[in-house]
Protein backbone atom coordinates (compact mmCIF):
# COMPACT_ATOMS: atom_id res chain seq x y z
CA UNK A 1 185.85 -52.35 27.88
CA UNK A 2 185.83 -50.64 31.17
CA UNK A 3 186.65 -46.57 30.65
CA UNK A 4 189.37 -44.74 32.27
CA UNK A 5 188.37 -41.89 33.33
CA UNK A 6 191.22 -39.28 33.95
CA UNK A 7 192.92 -37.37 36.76
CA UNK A 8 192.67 -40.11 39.20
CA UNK A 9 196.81 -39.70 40.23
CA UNK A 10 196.15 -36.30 42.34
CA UNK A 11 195.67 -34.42 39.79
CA UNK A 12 195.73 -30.67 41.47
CA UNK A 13 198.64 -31.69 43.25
CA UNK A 14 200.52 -32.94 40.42
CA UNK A 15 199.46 -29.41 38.00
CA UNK A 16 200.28 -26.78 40.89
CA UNK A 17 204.02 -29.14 41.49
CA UNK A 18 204.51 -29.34 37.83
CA UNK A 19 203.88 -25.03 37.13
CA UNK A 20 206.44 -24.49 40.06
CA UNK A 21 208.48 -26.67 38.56
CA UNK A 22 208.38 -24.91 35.13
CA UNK A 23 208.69 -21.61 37.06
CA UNK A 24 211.60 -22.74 38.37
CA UNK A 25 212.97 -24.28 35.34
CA UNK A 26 212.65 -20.61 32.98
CA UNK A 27 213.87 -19.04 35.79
CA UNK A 28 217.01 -21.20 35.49
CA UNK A 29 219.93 -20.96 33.36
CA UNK A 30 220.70 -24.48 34.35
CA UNK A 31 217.81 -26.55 35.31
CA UNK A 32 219.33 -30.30 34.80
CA UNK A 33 219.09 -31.53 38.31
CA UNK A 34 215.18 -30.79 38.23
CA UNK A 35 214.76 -32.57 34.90
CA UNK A 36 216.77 -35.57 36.52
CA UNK A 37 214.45 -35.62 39.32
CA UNK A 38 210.83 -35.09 37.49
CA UNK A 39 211.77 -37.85 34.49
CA UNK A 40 213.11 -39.84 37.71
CA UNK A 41 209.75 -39.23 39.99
CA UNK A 42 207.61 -40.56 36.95
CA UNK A 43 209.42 -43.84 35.87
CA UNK A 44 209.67 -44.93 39.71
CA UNK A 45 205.59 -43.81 40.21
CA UNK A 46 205.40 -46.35 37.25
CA UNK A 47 207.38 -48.94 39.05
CA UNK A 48 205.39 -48.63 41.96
CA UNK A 49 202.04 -48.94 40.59
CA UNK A 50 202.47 -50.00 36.80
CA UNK A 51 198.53 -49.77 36.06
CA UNK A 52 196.92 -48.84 33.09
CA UNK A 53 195.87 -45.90 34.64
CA UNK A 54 199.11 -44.74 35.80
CA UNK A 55 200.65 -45.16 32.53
CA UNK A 56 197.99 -42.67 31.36
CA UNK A 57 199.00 -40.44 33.90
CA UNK A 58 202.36 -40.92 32.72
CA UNK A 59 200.95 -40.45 29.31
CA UNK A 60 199.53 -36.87 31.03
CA UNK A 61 203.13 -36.05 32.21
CA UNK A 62 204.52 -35.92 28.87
CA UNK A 63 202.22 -33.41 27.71
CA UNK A 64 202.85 -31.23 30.58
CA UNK A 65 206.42 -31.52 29.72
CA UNK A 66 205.90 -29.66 27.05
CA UNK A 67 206.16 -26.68 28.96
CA UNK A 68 209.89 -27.35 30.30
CA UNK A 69 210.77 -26.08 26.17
CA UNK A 70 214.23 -26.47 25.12
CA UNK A 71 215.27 -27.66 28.80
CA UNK A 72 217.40 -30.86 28.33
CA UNK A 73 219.94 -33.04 29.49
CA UNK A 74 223.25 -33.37 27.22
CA UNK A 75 224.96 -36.21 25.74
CA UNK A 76 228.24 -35.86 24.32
CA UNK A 77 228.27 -32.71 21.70
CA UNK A 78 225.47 -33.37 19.53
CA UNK A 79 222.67 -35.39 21.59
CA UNK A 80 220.04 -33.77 23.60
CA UNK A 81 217.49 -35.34 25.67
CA UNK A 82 214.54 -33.50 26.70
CA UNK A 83 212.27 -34.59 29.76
CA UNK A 84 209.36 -35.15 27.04
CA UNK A 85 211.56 -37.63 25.04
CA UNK A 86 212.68 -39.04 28.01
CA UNK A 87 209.31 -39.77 29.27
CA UNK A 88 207.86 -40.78 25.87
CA UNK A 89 210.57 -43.15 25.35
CA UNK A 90 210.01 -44.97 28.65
CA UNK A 91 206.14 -45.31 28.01
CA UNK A 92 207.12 -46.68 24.78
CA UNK A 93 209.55 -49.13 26.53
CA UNK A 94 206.75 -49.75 28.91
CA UNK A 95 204.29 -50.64 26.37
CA UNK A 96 206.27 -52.24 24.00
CA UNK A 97 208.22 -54.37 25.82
CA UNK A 98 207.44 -55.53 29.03
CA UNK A 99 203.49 -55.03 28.96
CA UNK A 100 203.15 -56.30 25.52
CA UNK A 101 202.15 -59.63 26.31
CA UNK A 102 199.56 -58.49 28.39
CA UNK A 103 197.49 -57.03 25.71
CA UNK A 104 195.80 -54.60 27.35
CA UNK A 105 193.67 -54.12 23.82
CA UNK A 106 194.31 -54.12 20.25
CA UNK A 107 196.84 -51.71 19.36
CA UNK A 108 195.82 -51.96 15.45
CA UNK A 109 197.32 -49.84 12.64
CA UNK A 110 199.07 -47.35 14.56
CA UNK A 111 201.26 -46.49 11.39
CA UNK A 112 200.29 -45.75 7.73
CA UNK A 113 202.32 -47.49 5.05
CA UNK A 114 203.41 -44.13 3.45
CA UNK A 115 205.13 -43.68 7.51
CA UNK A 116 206.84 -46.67 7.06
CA UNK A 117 208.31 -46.30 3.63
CA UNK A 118 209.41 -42.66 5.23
CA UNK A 119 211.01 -44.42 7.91
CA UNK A 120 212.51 -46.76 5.35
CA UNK A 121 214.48 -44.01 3.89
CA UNK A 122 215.12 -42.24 6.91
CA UNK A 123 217.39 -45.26 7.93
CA UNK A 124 218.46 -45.67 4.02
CA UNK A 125 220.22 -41.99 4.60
CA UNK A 126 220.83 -43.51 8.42
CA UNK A 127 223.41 -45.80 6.37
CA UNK A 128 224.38 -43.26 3.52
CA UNK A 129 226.15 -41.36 6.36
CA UNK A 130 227.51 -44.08 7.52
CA UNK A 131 228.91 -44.79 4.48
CA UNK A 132 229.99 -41.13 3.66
CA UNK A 133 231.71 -41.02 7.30
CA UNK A 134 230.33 -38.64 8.80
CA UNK A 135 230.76 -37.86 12.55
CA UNK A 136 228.49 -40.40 14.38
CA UNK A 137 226.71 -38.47 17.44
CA UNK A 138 225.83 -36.05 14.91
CA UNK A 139 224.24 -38.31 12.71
CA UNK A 140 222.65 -40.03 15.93
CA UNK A 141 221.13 -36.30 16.46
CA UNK A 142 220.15 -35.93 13.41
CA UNK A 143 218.19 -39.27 12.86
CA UNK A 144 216.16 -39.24 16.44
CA UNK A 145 214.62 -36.11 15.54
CA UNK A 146 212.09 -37.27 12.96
CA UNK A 147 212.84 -41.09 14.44
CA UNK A 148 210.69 -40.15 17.36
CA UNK A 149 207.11 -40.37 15.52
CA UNK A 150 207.43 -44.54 16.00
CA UNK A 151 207.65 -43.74 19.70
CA UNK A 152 204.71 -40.97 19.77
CA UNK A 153 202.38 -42.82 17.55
CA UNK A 154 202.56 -46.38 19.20
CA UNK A 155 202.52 -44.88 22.97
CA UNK A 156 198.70 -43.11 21.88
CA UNK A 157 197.68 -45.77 20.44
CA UNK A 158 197.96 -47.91 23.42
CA UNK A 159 196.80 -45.88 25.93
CA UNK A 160 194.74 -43.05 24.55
CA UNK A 161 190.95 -44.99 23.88
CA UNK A 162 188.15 -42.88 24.87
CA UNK A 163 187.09 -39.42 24.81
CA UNK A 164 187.75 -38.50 28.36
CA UNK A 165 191.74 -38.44 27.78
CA UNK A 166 191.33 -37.08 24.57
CA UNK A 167 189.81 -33.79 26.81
CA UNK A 168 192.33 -34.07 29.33
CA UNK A 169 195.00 -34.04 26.82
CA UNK A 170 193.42 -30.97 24.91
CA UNK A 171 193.42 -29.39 28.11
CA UNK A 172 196.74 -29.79 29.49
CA UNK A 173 198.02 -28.50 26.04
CA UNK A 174 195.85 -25.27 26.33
CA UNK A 175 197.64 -25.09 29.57
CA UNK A 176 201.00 -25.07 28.64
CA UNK A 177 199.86 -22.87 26.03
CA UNK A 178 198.71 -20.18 28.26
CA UNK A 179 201.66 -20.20 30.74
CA UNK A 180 204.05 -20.39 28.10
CA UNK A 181 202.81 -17.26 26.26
CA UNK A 182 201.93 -15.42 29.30
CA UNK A 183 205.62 -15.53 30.79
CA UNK A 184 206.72 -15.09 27.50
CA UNK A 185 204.36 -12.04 27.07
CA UNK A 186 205.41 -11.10 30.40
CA UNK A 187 209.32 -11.40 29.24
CA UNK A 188 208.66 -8.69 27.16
CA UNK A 189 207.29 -6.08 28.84
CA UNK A 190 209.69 -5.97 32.04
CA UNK A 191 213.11 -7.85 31.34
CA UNK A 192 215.22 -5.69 29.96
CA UNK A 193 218.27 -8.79 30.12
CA UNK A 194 218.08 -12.14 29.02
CA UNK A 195 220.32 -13.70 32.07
CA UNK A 196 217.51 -13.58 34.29
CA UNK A 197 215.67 -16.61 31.72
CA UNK A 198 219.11 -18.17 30.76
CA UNK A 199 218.30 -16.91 27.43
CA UNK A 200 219.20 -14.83 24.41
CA UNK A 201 219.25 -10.79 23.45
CA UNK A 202 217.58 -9.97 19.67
CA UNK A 203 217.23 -6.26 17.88
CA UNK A 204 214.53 -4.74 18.68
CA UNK A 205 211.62 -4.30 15.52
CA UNK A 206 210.49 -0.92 14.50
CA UNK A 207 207.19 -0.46 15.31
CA UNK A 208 206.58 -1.88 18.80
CA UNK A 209 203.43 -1.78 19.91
CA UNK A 210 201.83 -0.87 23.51
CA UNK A 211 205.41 -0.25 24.09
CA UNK A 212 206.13 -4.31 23.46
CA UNK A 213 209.47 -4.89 22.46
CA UNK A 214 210.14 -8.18 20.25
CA UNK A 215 208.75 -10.98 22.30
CA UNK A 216 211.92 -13.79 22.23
CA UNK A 217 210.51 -16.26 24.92
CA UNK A 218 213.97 -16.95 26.06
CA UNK A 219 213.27 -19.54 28.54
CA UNK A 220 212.33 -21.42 25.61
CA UNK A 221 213.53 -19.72 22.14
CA UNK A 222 211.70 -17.61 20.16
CA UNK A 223 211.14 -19.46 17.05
CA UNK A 224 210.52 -22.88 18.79
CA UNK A 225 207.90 -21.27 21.39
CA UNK A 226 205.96 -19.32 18.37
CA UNK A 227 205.75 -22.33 16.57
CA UNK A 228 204.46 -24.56 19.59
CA UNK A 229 201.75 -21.77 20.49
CA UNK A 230 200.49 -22.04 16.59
CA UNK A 231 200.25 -25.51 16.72
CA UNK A 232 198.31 -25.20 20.07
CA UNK A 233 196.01 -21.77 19.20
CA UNK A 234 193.23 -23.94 17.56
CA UNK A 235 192.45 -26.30 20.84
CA UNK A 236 192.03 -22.82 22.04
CA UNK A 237 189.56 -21.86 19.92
CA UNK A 238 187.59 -25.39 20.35
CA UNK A 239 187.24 -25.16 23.81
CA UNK A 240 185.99 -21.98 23.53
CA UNK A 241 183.12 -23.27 20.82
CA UNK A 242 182.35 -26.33 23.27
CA UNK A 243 182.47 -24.30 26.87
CA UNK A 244 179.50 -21.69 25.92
CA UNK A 245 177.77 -21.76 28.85
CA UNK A 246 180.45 -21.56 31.24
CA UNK A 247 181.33 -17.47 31.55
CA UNK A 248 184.67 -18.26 33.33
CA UNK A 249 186.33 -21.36 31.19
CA UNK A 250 185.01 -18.89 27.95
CA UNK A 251 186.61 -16.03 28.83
CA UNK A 252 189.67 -17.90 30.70
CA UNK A 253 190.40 -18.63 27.05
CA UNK A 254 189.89 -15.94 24.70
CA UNK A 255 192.40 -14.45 26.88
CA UNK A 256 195.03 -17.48 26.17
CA UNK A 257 193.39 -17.10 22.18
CA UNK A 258 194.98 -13.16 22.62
CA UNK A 259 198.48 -14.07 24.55
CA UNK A 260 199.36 -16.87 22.28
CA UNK A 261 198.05 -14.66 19.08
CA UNK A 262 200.52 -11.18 20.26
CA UNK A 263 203.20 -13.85 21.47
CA UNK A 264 202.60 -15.22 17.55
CA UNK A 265 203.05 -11.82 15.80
CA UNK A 266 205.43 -10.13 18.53
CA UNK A 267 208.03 -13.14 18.11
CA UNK A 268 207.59 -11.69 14.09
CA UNK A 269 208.35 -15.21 12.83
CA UNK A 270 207.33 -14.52 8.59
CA UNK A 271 206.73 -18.31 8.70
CA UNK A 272 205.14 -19.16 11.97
CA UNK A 273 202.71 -16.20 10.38
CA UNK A 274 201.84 -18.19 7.61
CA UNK A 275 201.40 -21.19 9.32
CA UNK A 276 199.12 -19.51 11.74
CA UNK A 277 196.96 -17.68 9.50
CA UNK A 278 196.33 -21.27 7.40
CA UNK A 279 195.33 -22.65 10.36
CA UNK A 280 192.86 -19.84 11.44
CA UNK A 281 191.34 -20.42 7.80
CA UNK A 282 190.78 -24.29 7.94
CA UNK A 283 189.19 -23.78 11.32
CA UNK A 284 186.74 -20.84 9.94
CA UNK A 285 186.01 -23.55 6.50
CA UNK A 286 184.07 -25.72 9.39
CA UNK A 287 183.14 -23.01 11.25
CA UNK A 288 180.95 -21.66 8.07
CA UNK A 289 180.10 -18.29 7.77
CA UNK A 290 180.73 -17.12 11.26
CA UNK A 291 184.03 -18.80 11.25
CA UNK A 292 184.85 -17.27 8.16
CA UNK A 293 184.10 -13.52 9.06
CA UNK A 294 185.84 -14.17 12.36
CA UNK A 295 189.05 -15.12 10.53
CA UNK A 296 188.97 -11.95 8.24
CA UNK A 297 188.27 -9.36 11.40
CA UNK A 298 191.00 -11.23 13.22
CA UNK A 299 193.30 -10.84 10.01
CA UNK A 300 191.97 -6.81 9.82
CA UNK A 301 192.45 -6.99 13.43
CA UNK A 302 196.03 -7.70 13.53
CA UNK A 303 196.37 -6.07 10.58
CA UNK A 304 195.69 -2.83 11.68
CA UNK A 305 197.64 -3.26 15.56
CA UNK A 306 200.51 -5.02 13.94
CA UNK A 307 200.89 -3.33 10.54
CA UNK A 308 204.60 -1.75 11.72
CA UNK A 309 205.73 -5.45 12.49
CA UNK A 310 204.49 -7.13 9.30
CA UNK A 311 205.80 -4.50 7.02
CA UNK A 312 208.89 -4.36 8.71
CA UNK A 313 209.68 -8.09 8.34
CA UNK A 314 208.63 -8.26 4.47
CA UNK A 315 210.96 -5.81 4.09
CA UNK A 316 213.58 -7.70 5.50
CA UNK A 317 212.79 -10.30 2.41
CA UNK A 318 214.86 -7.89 0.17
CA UNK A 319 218.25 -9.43 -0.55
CA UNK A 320 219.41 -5.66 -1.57
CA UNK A 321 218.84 -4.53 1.72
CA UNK A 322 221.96 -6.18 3.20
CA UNK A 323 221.80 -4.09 6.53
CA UNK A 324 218.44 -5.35 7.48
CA UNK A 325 218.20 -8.59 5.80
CA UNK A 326 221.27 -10.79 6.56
CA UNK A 327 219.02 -13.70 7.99
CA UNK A 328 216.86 -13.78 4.69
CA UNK A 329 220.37 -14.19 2.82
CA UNK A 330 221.24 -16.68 4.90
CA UNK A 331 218.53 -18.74 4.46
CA UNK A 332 218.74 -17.86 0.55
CA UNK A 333 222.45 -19.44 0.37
CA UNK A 334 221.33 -22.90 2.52
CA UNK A 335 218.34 -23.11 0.11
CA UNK A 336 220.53 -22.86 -2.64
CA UNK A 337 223.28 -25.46 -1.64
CA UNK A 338 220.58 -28.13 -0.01
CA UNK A 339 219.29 -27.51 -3.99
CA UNK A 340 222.25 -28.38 -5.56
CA UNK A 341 222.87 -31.23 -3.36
CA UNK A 342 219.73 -32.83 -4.57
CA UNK A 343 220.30 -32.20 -8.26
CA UNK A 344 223.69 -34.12 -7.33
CA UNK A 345 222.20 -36.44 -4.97
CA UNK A 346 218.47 -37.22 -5.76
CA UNK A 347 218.06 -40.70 -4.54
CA UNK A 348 219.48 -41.22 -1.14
CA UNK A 349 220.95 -38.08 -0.63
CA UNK A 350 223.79 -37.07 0.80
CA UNK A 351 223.45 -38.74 4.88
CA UNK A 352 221.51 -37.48 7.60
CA UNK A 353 223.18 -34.01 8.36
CA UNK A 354 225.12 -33.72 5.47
CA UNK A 355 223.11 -30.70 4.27
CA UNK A 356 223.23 -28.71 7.54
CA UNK A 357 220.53 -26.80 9.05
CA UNK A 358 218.22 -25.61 6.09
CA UNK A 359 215.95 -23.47 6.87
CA UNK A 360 212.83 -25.79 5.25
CA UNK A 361 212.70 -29.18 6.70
CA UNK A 362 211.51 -30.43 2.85
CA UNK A 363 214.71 -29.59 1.32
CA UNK A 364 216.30 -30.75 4.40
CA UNK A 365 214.97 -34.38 4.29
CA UNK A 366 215.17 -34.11 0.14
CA UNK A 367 218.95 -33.29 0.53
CA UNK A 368 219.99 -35.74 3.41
CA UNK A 369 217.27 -38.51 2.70
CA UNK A 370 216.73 -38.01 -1.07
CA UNK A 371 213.96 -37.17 -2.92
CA UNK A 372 211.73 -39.77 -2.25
CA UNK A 373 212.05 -39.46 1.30
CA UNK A 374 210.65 -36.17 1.10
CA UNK A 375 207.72 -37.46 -0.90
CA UNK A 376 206.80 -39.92 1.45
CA UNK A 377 206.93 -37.06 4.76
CA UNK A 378 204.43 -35.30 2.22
CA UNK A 379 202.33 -38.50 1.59
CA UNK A 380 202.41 -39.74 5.55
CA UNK A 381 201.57 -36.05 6.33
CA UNK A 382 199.04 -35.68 3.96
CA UNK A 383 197.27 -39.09 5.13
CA UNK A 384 196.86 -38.12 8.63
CA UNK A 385 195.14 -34.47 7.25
CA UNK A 386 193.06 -36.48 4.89
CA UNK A 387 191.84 -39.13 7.52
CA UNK A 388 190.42 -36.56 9.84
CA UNK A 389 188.65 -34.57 7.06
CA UNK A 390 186.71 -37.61 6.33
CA UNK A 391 186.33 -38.81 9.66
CA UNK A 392 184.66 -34.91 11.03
CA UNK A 393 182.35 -35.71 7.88
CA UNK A 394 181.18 -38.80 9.84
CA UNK A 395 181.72 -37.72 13.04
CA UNK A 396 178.00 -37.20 15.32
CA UNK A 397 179.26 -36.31 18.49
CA UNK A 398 179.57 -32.65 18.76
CA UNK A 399 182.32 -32.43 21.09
CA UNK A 400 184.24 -35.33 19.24
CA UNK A 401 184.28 -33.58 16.11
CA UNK A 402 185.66 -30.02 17.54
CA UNK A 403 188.54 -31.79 18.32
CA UNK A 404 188.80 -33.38 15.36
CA UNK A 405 188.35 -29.78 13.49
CA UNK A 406 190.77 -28.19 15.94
CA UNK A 407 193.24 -31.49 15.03
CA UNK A 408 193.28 -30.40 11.79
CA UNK A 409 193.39 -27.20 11.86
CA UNK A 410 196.85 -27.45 13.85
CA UNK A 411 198.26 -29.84 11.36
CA UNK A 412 196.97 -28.07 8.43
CA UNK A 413 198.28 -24.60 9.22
CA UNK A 414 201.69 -26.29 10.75
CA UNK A 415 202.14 -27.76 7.15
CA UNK A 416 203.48 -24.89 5.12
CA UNK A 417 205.92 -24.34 7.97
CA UNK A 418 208.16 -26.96 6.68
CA UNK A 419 208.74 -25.28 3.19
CA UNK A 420 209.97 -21.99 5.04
CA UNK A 421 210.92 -23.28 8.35
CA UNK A 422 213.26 -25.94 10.08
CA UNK A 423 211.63 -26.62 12.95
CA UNK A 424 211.96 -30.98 12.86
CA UNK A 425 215.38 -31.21 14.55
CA UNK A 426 214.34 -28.66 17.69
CA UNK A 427 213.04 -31.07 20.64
CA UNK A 428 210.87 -27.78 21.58
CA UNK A 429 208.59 -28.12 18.72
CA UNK A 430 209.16 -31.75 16.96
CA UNK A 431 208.59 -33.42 20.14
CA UNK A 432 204.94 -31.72 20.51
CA UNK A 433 204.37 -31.73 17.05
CA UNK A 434 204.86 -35.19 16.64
CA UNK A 435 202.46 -35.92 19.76
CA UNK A 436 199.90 -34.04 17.77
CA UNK A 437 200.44 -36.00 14.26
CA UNK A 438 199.94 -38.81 16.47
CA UNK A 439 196.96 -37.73 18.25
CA UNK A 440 194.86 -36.39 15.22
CA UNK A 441 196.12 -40.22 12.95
CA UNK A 442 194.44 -41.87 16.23
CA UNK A 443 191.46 -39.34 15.82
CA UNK A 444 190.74 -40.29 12.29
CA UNK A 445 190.08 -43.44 13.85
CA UNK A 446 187.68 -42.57 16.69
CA UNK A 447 184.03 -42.40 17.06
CA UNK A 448 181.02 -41.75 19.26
CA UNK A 449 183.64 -41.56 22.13
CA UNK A 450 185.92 -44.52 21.41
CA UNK A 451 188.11 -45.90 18.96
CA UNK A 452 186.59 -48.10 15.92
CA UNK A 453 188.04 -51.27 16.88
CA UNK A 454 186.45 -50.81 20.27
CA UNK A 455 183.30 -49.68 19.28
CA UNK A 456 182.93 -52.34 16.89
């Protein structure tokens, strides 16, 4: 099979247009009319030239969507579209549909049986809402959130087959890293108002250091943006390992290592910190000793900068301190009712939405889905970690199995975010995050380059 090599769509052109256009966009409390006309420009290039290789370019503007954040186009009350969804589901329309007869190449086993018995009782709790009569769009919102790995997982699978988008795609997510933290970094230091970024004011932290205040990345959202930087720090770090001999590239990215890492502990997300540091770890197991000892002077490190922050935010754990820790008994009270509402409801829940916004996506899925359906997330998670720990085992090429290693590092750190977090129904971070489930389940399968089936 002939390889596709990328960036043959003018790609310069296409990365300086699309950082204007997410200048633009954070500088904009309403930025609609330029998502219209991006999502518009790349299903009409599509039209015009419906290649292979344009649909991996299309495939390219998806990730660079990424950086656009919590930037969407409204539906009715409850349904959001973001430009990423948008462009995803096209490609997946695309691919499905109208080129499927064409059979480009195998698509193979793009889903793992414990993802379909997840999806099984996703719709199961689809209908129990139904059946409970509960307000529609919301329960439309509700189920496209975790309803969009089908369309992430099937749109790789088609068109990402060699090693040369894999790097591309590594790369455009370091980039979006690095803007995103930068102007987010950058937020901090001179806006003193959140109108400028169309965005939100929050308290300030005791303890600010360099004379940061609390980073809040309002052209995106605090929470969502921390999250999206931890899932991309460890791509960071592997193109760091792989670039040694190149001072600039090297460099160019310890410095996006160190903005997404103060972004990470400015935001002073307690579970975006946890996530982070597990993710760090994994990467220093496979790293061996040096990896090791550079995860424990990075945790002294911060430690020792950010010690104000941390201790700060435990504190605000402490129920008793009601002044300073309304949030934590917030998220005590939704854990405790999503709790009871599986003890009541342990099969198929109570309907998608029925539970609210808990503040762990486990429970969530547990109370709306029932228990089972929050076994299987586990199970179809927990297959995709387990296929690329066997598969870096295996894996000879050196630059192959970085990105295997920085794959699962992502996924494995992002894991214990969804006991403390409830990140799955933000398009800022499940959009992403389900492009990188997909991405490392398609890795598992890849080696020496390409994927099994074609190397076979």
């Amino acid at each position: 099979m002939q390889k596709i090599r990328p960036i043959n769509f003018y790609p310069a052109l296409f990365t300086v247009a699309s950082f204007l256009l997410f200048v633009i966009v954070s500088f904009s409390s309403r930025a609609e009319v330029f998502i219209y006309i991006f999502v518009g420009l790349s299903i009409l290039i599509s039209f015009v030239k419906a290649k292979l290789s344009v649909l991996v370019n299309l495939l390219y503007v998806l990730v660079l969507l990424f950086m656009l954040g919590q930037r969407s186009i409204c539906i009715g009350e409850y349904i959001r579209i973001s430009p990423a969804e948008a462009v995803g589901l096209y490609l997946f329309s695309l691919l499905f549909f109208i080129l499927r007869t064409r059979s480009l190449y195998p698509s193979g086993k793009w889903l793992p049986a414990s993802g379909r018995w997840f999806l099984f009782f996703l719709f199961s709790s689809f209908l129990a809402a139904l059946y409970y009569n509960r307000n529609l769009n919301a329960v439309l919102s509700y189920l496209k959130y975790p309803l969009f790995f089908i369309f992430a997982f099937y749109v790789i699978r088609r068109l990402v087959v060699d090693i040369y988008i894999v790097r591309k795609i590594i790369l455009l997510l370091v980039l979006t890293g690095i803007l995103t933290s930068l102007l987010g970094l950058v937020e901090s230091v001179f806006v003193k108002t959140a109108s400028l970024f169309g965005g939100y004011l929050m308290p300030d932290l005791p303890g600010d250091i360099f004379g940061f205040k609390r980073a809040m990345g309002g052209f995106w959202g605090g929470p969502m943006l921390s999250a999206y930087l931890v899932l991309i720090t460890p791509f960071v770090i592997a193109l760091i390992n792989l670039f040694k001999n190149r001072l600039f590239i090297r460099a160019s990215m310890f410095i996006a290592f160190m903005c997404c890492t103060i972004f990470i502990i400015l935001a002073a997300y307690r579970g975006i910190w946890i996530s982070y540091i597990f993710g760090l770890i994994m990467y220093g197991f496979y790293k061996g000793k040096k990896g090791i000892l550079f995860v424990l002077l990075l945790c002294i490190a911060i430690y020792i900068f950010a010690a104000p922050i941390i201790v700060a935010r435990i504190e605000q754990l402490d129920p008793q301190r009601a002044a300073i820790a309304s949030s934590a008994i917030g998220r005590y009270e939704r854990i405790k009712d999503s709790i009871d509402i599986i003890k009541a409801h342990p099969v198929l829940g109570i309907g998608l939405g029925g539970s609210g916004l808990v503040h762990s996506d486990i429970l969530q899925f547990a109370s709306d889905g029932g228990i089972l359906m929050a076994v299987f997330f586990i199970l179809f998670y927990l297959n995709v970690l387990n296929g690329l720990r066997g598969a870096i085992r295996n894996t000879a090429d050196p630059e192959l199995k970085e990105y295997k290693i920085a794959f699962l590092s992502s996924l494995f750190g992002f894991f214990f975010s969804f006991f403390t977090e409830g990140y799955t129904n933000l398009p800022a971070v499940y959009v992403p995050f389900w492009f990188i489930m997909g991405m490392g389940y398609l890795l598992a399968n890849f080696e020496n380059g390409k994927r099994y089936a074609e190397a076979k």
